[in-house]
Protein backbone atom coordinates (compact mmCIF):
# COMPACT_ATOMS: atom_id res chain seq x y z
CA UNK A 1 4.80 -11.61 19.65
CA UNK A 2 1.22 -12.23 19.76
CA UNK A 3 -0.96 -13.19 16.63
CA UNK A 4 -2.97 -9.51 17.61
CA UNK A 5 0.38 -7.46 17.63
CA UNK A 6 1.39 -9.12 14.20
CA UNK A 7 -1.72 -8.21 12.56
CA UNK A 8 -1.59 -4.58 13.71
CA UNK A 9 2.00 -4.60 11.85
CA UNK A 10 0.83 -6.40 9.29
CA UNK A 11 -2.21 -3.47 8.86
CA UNK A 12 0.27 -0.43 9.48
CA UNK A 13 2.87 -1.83 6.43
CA UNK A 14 -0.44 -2.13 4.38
CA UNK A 15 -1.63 1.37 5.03
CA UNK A 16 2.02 2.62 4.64
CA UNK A 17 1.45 1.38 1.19
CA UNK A 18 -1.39 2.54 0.32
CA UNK A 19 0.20 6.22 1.60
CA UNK A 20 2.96 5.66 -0.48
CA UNK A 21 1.10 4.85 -3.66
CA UNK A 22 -1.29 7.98 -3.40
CA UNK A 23 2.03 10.07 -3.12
CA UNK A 24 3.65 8.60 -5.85
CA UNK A 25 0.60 8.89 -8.49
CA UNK A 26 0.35 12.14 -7.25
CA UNK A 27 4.17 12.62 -7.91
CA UNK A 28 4.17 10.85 -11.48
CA UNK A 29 0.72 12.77 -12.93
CA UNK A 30 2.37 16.83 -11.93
CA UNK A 31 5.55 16.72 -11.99
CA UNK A 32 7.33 14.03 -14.13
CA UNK A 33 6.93 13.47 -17.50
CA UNK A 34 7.69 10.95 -20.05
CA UNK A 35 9.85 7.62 -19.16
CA UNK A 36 9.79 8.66 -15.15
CA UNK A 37 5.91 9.34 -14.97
CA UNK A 38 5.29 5.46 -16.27
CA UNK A 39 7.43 3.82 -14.17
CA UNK A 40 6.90 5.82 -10.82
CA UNK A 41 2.92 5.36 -11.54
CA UNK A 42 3.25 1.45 -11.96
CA UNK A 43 5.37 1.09 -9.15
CA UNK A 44 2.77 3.08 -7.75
CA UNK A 45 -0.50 0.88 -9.09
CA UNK A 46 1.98 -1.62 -7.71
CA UNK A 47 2.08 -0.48 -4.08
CA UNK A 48 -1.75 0.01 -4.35
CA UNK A 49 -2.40 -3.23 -5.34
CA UNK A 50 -0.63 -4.77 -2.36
CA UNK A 51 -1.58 -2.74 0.07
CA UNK A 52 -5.13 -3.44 -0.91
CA UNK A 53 -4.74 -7.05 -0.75
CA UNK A 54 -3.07 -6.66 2.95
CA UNK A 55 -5.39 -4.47 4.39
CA UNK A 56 -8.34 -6.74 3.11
CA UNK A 57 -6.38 -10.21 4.42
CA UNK A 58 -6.47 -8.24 7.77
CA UNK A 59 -10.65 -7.17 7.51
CA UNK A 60 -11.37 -10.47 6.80
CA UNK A 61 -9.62 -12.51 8.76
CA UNK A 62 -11.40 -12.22 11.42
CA UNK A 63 -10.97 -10.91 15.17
CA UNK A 64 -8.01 -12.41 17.42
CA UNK A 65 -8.01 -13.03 21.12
């Protein structure tokens, strides 16, 4: 597999991520409550985080050949 084809993976399980996390805040602030609503959010903040991180590690690493 090329270095280009592993990136664009790389990129699609970061903006997978980021999906995910904007469903599950959405999820955890109307329609759980209590115990549920804290732990779906973090794992939620969670998800953001890392998908953040990915999708900037692919912006700025630069362009492949």
């Amino acid at each position: 597999m090329s270095e280009s084809m592993l990136k664009m993976w790389i990129s699609l399980a970061g903006m997978g991520l980021l999906i995910l996390a904007i469903g599950l805040i959405l999820l955890s602030r109307h329609k759980l409550k209590g115990f549920f609503s804290i732990i779906v959010s973090l794992l939620a903040y969670v998800s953001l985080f890392l998908g953040g991180i990915i999708i900037l590690y692919i912006v700025f690493s630069g362009p492949t050949i």
